[in-house]
N, C-alpha and C. Protein backbone atom coordinates (compact mmCIF):
# COMPACT_ATOMS: atom_id res chain seq x y z
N UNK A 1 -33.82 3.44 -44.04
CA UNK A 1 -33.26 4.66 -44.60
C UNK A 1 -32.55 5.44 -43.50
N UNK A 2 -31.57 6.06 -43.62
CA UNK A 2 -30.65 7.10 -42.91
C UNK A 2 -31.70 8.40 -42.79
N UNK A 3 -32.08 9.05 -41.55
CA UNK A 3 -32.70 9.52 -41.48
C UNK A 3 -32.20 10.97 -40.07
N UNK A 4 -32.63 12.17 -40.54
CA UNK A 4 -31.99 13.08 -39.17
C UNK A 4 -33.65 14.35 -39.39
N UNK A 5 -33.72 14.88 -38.26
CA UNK A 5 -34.42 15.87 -38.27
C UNK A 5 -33.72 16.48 -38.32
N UNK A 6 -34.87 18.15 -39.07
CA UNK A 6 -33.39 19.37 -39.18
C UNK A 6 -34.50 20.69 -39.05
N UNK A 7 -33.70 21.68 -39.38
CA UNK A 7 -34.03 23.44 -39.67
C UNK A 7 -33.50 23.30 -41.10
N UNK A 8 -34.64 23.53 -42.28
CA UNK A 8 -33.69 24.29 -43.56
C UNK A 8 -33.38 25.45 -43.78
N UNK A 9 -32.72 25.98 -44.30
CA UNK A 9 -32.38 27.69 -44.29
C UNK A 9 -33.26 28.14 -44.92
N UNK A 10 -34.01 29.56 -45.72
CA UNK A 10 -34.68 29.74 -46.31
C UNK A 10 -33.14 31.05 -46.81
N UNK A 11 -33.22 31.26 -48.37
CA UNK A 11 -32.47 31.86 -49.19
C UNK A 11 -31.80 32.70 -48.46
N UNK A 12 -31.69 33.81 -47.73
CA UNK A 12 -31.39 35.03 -47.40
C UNK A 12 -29.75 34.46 -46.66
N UNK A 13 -30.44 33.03 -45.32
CA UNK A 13 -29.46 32.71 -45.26
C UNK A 13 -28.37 31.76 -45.70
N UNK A 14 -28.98 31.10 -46.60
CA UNK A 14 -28.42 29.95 -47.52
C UNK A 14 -27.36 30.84 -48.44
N UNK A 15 -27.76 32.77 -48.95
CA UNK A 15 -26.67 32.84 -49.60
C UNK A 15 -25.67 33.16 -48.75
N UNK A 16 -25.78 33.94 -47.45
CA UNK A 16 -24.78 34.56 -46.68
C UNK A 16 -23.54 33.29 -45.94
N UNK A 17 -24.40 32.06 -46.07
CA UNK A 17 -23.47 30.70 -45.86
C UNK A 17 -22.49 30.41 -47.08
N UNK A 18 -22.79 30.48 -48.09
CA UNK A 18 -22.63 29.88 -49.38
C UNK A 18 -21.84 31.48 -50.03
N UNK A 19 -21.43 32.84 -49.31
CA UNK A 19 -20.57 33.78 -49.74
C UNK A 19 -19.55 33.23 -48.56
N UNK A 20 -19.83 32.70 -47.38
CA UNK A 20 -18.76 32.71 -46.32
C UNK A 20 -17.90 31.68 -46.50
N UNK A 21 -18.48 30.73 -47.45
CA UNK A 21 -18.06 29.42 -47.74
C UNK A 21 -16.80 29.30 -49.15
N UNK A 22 -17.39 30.56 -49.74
CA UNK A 22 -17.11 30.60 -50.88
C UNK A 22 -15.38 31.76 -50.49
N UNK A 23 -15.75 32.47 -49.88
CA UNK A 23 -14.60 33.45 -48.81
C UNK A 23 -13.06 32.67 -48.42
N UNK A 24 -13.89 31.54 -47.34
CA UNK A 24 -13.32 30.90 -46.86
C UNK A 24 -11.96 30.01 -47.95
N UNK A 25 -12.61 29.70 -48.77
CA UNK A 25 -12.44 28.16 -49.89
C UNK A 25 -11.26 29.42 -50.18
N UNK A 26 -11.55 30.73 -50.70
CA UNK A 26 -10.42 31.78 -51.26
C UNK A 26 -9.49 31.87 -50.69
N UNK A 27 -9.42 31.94 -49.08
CA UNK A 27 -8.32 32.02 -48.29
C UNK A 27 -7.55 30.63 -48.17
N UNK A 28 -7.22 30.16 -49.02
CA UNK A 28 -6.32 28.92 -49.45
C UNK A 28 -5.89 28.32 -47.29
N UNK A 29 -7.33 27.44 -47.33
CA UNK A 29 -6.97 26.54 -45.82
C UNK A 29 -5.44 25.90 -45.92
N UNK A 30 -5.01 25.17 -45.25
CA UNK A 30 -3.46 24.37 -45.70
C UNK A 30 -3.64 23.25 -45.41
N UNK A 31 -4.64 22.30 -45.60
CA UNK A 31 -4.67 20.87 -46.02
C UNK A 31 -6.11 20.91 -46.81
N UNK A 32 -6.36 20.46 -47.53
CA UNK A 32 -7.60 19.61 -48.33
C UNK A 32 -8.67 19.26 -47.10
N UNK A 33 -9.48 20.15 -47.29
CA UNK A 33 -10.92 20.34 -46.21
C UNK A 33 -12.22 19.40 -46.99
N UNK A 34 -13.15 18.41 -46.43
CA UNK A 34 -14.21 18.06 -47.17
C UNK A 34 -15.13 19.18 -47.05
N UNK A 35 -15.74 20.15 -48.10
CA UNK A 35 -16.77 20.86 -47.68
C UNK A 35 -17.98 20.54 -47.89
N UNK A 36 -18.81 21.09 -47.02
CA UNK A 36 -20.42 20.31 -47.34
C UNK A 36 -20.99 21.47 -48.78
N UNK A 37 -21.78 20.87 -49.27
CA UNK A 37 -22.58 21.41 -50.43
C UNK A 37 -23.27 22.31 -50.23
N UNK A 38 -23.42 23.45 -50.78
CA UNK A 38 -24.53 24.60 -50.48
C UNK A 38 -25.69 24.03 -50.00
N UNK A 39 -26.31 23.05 -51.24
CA UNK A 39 -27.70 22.49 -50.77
C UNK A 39 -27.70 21.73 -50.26
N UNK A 40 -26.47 21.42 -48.94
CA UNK A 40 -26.49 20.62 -47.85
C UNK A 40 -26.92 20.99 -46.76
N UNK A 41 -26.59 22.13 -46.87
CA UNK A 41 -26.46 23.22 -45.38
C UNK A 41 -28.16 23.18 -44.78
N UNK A 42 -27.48 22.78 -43.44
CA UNK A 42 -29.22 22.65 -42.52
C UNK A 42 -28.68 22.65 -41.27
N UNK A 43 -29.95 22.83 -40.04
CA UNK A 43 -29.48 22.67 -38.61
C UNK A 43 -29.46 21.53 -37.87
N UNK A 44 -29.07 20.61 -38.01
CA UNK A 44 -29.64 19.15 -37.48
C UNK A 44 -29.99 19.70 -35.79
N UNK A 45 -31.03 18.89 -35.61
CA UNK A 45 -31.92 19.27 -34.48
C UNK A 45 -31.20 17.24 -34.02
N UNK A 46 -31.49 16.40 -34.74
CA UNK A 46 -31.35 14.77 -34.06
C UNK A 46 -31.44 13.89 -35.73
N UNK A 47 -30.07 13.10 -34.63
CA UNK A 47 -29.47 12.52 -36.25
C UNK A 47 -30.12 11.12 -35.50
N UNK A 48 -30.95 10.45 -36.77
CA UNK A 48 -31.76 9.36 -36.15
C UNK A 48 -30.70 7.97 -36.35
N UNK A 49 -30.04 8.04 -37.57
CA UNK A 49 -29.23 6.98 -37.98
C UNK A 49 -30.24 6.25 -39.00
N UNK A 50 -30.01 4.42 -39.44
CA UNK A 50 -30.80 3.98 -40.54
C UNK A 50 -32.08 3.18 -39.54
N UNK A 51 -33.35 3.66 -40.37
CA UNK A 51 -33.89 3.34 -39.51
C UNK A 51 -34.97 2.88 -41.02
N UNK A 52 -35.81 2.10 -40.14
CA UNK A 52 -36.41 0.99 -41.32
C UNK A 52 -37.80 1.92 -41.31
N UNK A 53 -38.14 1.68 -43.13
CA UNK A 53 -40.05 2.36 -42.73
C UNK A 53 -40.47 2.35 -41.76
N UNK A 54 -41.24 1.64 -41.02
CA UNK A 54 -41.63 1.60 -40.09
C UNK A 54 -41.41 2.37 -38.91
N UNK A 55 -40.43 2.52 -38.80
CA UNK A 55 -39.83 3.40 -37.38
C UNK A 55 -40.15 4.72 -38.42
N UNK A 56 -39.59 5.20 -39.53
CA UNK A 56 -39.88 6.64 -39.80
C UNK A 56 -41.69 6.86 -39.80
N UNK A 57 -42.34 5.88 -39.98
CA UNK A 57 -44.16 6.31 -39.89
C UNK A 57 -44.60 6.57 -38.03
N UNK A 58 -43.86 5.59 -37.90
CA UNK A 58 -44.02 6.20 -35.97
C UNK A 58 -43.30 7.18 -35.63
N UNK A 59 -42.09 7.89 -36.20
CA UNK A 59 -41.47 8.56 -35.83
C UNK A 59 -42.25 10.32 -36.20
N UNK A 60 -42.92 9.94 -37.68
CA UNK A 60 -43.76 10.96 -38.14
C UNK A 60 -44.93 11.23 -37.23
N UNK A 61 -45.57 9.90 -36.93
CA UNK A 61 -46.69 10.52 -36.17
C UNK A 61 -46.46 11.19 -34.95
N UNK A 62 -45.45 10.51 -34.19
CA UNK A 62 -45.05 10.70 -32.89
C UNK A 62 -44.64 12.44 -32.57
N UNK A 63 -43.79 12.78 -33.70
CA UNK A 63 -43.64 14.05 -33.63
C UNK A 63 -44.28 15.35 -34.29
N UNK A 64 -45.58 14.62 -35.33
CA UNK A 64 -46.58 15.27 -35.30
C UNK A 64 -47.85 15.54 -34.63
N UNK A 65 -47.41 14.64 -33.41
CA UNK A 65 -48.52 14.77 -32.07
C UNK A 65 -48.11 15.93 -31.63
N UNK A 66 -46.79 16.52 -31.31
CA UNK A 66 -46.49 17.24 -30.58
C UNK A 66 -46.99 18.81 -31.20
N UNK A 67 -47.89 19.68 -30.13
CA UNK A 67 -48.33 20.93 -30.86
C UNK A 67 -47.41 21.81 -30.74
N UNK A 68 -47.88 22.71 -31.25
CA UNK A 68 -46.51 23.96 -32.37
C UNK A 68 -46.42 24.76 -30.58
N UNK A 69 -45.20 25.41 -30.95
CA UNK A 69 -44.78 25.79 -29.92
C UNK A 69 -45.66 26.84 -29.34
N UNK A 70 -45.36 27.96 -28.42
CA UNK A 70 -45.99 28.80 -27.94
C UNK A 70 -45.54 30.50 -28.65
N UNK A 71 -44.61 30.15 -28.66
CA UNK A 71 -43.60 31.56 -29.13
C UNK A 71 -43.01 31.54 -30.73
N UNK A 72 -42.73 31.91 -31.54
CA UNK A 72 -42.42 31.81 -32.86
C UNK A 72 -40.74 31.23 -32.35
N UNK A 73 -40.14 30.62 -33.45
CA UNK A 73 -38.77 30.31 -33.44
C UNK A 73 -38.07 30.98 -34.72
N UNK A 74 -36.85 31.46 -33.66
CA UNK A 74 -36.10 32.11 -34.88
C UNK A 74 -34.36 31.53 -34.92
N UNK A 75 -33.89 31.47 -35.65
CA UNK A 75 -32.31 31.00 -35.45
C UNK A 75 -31.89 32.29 -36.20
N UNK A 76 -30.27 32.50 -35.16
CA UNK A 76 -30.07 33.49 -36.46
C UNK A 76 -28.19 33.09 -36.39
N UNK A 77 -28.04 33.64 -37.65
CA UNK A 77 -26.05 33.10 -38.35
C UNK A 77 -25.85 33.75 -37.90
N UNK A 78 -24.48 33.37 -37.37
CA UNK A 78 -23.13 34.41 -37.20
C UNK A 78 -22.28 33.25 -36.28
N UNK A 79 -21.05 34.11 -36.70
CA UNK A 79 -19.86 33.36 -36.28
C UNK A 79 -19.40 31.76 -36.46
N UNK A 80 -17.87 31.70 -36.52
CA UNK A 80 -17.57 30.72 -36.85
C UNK A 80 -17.00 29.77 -35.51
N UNK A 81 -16.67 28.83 -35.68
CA UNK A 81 -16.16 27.87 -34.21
C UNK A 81 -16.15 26.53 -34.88
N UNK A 82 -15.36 25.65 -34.00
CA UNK A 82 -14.77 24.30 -34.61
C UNK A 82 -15.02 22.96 -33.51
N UNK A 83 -15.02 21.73 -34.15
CA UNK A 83 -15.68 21.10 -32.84
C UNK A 83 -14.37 20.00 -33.13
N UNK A 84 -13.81 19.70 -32.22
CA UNK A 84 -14.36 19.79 -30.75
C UNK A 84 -13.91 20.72 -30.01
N UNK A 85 -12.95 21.66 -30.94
CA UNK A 85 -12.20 22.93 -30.61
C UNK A 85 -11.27 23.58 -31.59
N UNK A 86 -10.48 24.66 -31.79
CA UNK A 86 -9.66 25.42 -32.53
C UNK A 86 -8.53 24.41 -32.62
N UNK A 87 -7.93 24.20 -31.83
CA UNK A 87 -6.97 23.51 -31.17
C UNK A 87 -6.92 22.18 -32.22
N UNK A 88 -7.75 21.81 -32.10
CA UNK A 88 -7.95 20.28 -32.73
C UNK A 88 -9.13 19.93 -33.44
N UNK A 89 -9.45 20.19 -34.61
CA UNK A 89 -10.58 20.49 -35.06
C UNK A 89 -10.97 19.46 -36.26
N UNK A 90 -12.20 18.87 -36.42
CA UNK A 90 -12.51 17.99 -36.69
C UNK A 90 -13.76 18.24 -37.75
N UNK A 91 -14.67 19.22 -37.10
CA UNK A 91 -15.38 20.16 -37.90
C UNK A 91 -15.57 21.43 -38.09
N UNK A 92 -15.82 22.02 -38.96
CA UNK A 92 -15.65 23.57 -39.02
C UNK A 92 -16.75 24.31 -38.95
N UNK A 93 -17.56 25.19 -38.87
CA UNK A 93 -18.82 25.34 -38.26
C UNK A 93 -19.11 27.13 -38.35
N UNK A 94 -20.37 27.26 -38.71
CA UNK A 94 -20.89 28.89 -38.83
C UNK A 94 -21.83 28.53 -37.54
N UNK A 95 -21.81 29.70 -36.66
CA UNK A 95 -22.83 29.48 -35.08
C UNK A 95 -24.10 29.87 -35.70
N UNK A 96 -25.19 29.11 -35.47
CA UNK A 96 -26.13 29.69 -34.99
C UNK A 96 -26.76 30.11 -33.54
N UNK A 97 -27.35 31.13 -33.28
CA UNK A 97 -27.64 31.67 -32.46
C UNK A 97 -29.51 31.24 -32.32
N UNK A 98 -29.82 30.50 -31.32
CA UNK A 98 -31.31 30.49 -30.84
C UNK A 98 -32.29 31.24 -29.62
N UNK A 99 -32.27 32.46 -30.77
CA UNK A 99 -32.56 33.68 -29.64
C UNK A 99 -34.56 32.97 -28.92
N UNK A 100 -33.93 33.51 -27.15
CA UNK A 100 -35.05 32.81 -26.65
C UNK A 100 -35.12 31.53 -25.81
N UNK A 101 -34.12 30.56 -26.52
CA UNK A 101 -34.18 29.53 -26.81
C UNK A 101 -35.28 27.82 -27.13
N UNK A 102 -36.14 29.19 -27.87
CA UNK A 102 -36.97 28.25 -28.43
C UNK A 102 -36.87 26.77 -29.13
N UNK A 103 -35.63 26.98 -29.77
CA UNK A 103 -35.27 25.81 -30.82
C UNK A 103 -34.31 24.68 -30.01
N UNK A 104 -33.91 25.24 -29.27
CA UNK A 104 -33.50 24.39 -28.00
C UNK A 104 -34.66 23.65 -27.03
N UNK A 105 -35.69 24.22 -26.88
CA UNK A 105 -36.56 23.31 -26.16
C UNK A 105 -37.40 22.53 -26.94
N UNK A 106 -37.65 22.97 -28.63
CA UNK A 106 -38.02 22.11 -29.67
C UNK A 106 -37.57 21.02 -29.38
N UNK A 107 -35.78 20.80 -29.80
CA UNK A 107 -35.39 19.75 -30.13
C UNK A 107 -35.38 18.64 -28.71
N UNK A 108 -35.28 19.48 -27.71
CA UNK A 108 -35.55 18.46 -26.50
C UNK A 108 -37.45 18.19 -26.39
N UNK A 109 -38.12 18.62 -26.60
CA UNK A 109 -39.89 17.72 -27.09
C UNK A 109 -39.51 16.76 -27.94
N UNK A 110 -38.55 17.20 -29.18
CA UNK A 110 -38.62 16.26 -30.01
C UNK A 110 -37.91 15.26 -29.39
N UNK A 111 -36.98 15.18 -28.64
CA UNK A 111 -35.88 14.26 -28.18
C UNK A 111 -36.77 13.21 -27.22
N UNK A 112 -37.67 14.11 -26.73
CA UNK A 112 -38.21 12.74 -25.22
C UNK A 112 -39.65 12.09 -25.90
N UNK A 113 -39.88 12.58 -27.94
CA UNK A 113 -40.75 11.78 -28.22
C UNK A 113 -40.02 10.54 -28.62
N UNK A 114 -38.66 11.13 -28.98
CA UNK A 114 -38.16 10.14 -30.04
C UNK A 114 -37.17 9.06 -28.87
N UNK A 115 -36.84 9.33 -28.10
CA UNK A 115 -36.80 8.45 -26.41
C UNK A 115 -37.88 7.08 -26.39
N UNK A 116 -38.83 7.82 -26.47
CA UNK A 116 -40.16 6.98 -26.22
C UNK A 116 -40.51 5.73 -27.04
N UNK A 117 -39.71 6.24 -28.18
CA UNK A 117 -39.31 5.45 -29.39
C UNK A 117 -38.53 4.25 -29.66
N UNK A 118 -37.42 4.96 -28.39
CA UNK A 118 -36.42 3.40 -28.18
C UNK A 118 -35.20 3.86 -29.02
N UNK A 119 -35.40 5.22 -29.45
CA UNK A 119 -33.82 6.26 -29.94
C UNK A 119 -32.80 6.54 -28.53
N UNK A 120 -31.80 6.36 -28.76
CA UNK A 120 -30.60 6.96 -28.33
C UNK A 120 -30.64 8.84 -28.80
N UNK A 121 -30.89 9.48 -27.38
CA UNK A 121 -30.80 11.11 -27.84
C UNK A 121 -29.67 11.21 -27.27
N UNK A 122 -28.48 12.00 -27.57
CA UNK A 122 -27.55 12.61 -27.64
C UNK A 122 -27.89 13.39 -26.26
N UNK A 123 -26.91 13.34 -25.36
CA UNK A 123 -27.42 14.34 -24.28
C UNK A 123 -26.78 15.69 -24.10
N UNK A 124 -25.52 15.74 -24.83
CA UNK A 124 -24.84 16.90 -24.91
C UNK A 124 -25.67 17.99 -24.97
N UNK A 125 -25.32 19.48 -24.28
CA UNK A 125 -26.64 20.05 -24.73
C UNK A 125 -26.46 20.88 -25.76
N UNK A 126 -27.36 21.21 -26.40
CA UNK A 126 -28.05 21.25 -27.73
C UNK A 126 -27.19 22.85 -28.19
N UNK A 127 -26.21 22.07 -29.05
CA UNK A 127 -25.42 23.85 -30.10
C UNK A 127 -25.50 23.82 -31.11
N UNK A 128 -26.44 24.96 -31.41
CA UNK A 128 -26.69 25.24 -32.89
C UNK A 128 -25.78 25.69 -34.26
N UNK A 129 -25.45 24.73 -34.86
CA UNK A 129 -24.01 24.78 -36.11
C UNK A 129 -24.82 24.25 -36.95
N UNK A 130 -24.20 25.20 -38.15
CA UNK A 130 -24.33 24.66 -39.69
C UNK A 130 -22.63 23.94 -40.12
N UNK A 131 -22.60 22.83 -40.55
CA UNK A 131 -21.20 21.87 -40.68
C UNK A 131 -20.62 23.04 -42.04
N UNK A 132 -19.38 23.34 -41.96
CA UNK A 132 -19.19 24.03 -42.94
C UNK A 132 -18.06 22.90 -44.09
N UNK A 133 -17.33 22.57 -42.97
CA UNK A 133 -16.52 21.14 -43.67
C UNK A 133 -15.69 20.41 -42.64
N UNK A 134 -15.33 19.78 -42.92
CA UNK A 134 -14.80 18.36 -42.16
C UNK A 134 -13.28 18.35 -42.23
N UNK A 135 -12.46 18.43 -41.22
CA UNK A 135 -11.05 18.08 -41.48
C UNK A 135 -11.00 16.35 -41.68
N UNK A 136 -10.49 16.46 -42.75
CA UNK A 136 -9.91 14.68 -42.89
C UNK A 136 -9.21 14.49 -41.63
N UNK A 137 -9.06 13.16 -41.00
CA UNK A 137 -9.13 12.33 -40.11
C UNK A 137 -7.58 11.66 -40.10
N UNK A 138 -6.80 11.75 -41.54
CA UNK A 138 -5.78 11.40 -41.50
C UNK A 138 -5.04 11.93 -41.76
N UNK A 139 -4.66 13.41 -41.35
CA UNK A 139 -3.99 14.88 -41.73
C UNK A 139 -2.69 14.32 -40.32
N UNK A 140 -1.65 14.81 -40.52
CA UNK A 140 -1.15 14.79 -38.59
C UNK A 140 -1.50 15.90 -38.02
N UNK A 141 -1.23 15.48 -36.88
CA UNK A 141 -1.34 16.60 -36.09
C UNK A 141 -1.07 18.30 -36.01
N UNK A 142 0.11 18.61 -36.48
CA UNK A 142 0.29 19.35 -36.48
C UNK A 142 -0.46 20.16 -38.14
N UNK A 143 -0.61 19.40 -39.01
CA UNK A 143 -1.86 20.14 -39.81
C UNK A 143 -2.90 20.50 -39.50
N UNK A 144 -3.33 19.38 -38.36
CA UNK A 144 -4.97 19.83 -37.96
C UNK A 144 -4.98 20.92 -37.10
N UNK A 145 -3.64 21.51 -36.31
CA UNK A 145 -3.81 22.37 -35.78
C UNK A 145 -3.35 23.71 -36.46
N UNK A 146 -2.56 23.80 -37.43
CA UNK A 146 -2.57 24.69 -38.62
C UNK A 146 -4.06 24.66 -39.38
N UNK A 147 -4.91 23.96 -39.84
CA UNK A 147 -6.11 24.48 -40.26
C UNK A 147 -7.21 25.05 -38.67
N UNK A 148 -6.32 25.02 -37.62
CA UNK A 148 -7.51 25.58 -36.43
C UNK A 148 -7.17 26.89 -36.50
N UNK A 149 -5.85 27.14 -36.22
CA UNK A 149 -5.21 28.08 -36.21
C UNK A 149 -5.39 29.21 -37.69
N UNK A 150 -5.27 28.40 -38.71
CA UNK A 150 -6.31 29.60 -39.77
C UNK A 150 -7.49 29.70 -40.03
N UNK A 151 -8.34 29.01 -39.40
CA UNK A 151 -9.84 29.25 -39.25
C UNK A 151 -10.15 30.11 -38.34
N UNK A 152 -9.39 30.01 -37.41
CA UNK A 152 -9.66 30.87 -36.11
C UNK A 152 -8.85 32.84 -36.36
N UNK A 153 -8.27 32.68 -37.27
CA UNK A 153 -7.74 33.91 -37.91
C UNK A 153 -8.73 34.48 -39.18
N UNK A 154 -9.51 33.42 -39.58
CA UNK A 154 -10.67 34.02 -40.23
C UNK A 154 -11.63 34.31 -39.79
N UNK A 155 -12.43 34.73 -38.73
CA UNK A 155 -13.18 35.22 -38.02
C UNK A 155 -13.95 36.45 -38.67
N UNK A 156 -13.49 37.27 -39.85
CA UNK A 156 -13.84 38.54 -40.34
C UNK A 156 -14.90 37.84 -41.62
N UNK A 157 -14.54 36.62 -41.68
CA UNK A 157 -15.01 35.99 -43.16
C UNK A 157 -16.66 35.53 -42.75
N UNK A 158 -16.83 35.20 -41.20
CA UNK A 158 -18.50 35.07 -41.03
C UNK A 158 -19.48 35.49 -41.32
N UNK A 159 -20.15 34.56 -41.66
CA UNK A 159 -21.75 35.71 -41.77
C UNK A 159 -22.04 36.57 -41.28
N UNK A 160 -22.79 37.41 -41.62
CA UNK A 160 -23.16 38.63 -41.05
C UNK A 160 -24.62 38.08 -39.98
N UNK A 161 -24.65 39.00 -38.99
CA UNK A 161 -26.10 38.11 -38.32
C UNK A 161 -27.11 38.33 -39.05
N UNK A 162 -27.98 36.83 -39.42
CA UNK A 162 -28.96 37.12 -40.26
C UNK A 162 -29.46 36.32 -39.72
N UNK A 163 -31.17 36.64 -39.66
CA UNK A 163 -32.16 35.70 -38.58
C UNK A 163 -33.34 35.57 -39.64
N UNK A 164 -33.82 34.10 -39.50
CA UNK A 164 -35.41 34.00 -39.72
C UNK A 164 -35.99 33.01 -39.07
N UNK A 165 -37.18 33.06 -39.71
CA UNK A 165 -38.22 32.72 -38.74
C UNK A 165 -37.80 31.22 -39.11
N UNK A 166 -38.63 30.19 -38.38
CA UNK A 166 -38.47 28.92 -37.84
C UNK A 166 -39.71 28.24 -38.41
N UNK A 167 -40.30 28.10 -39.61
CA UNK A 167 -41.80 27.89 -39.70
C UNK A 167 -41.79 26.35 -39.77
N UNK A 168 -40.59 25.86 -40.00
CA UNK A 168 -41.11 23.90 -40.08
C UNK A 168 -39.87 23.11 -39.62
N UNK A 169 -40.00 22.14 -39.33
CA UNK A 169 -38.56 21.09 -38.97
C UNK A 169 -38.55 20.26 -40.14
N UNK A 170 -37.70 19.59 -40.53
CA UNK A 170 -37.93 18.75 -41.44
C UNK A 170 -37.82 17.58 -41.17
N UNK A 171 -38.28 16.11 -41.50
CA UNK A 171 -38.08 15.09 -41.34
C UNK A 171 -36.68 14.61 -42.72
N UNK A 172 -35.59 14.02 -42.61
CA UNK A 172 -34.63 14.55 -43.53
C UNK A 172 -33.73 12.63 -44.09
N UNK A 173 -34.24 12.69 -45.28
CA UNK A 173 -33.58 11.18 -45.53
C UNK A 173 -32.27 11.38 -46.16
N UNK A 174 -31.01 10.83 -45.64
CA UNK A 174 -29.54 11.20 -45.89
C UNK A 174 -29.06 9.82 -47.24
N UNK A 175 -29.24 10.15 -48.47
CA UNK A 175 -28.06 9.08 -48.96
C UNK A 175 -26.69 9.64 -49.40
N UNK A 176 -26.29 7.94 -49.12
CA UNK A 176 -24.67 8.49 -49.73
C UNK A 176 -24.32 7.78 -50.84
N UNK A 177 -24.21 8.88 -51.66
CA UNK A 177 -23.85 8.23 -53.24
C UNK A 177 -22.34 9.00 -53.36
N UNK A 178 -21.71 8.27 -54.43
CA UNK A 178 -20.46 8.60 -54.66
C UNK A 178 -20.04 9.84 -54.99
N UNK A 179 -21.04 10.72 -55.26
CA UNK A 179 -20.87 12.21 -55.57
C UNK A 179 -20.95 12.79 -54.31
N UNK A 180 -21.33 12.23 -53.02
CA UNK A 180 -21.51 13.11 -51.78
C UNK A 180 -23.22 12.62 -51.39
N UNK A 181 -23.55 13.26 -50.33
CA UNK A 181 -24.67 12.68 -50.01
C UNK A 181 -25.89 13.45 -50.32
N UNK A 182 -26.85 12.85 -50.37
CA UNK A 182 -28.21 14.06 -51.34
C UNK A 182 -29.42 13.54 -50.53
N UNK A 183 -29.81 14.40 -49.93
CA UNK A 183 -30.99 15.12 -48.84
C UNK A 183 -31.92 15.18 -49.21
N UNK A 184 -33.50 14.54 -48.75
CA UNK A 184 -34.57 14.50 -49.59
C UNK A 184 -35.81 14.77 -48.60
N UNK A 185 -36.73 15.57 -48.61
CA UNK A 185 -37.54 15.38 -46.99
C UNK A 185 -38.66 14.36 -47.37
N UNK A 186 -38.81 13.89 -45.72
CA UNK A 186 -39.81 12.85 -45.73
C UNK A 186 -41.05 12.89 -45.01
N UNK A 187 -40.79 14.10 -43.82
CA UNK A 187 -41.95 14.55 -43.29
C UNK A 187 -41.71 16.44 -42.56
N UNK A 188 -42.71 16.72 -42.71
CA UNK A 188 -42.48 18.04 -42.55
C UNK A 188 -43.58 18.41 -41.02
N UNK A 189 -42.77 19.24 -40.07
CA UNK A 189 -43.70 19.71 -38.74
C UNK A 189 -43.52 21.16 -38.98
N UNK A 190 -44.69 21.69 -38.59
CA UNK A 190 -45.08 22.99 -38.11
C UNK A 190 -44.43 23.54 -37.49
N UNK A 191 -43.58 24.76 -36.86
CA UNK A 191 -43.69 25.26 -35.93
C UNK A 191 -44.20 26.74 -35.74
C-alpha cells in the first residue's frame, strides 16, 4: 500500500484552508491548476511510498516506540509560497508555521526510526506546507510563470494565522482512483 505519515487539520483550520482555496479558485488563475480536495488537506511529515503489510506493522510499531514529546506541538496557517519557487512553480502551497519547532524535531525521531527501517528520508530540511494545487507539468513556460506571478499577487487571499494543537500524527494510506486519490488512516501516534 502507498503509505505517508502526516498532521490532520482539525475543523477551525480545515475551514480557513478550504475559504482560501475557495478565494483563490475565484480569482480566475490563467492556466487549469490540479487542486487538492478539502478532505485532502494534511501536513505530510514523510512520504513512505508503496510499501507491503509488513513494512507498515514494523513501521507502526517502530514509531509507536517512540515516546510523546516533551513540549505540546502546535502548527499554525498562514501564508502562501510555491515550490520550488514563484518564478517557476510546480506547487502551490499555504505555510505552515512550527512555532518552537517541535514538529520539526518530531518528524526528524520519526525519520531516524524510519532510517532504521531501510527508508530513504528526504534530507531537505523539514517545511511545513499544506499542497494547495499542482501546476500541470505541461503548461510552457511562460504560463507557469504567469500562474507564479498571480499567486504571488494573491498574498491578501491567505489564511488568517490560525494555530492548534498537535495531539496525533497519522499513519496515512494514499489510493489513487480515477476520481483523485482518497486517504484512509492506518495507524495513529500520540503526541
Amino acid at each position: 500500500m502507498r503509505v505517508f505519515l502526516a498532521i490532520l487539520l482539525d475543523p477551525p483550520l480545515r475551514d480557513a484552508l478550504r475559504a482560501c482555496v475557495r478565494a483563490l479558485q475565484a480569482a480566475h488563475p490563467p492556466a487549469r491548476l490540479k487542486w487538492v480536495g478539502d478532505e485532502q488537506h494534511h501536513l505530510t511529515l514523510h512520504f513512505l511510498g508503496e510499501i507491503s503489510p509488513t513494512q507498515v506493522e514494523a513501521v507502526t510499531r517502530a514509531l509507536a516506540a517512540i515516546p510523546p514529546p516533551v513540549a505540546p506541538l502546535s502548527l499554525t496557517l498562514g501564508g502562501l509560497g510555491a515550490f520550488p519557487s514563484l518564478s517557476r512553480p510546480a506547487t502551490l502551497w499555504a505555510g505552515g508555521k512550527d512555532a518552537g519547532g517541535g514538529i520539526a524535531a518530531r518528524t526528524a525521531e520519526y525519520g531516524r526510526a524510519l532510517k532504521t527501517l531501510g527508508f530513504e528520508i528526504d534530507s531537505r530540511p523539514f517545511t511545513p506546507h499544506l499542497t494547495l494545487a499542482r501546476v500541470p507539468r505541461d503548461l510552457d513556460p511562460a504560463t507557469i510563470r504567469a500562474v507564479g506571478a498571480w499567486f504571488a499577487a494573491r498574498k491578501a487571499l491567505a489564511p488568517p494565522p490560525l494555530t492548534q494543537a498537535v495531539r496525533a500524527v497519522h499513519l496515512m494510506r494514499s489510493e489513487l482512483l480515477p476520481s483523485g486519490a482518497r486517504y484512509t488512516p492506518v495507524a495513529v501516534f500520540g503526541c
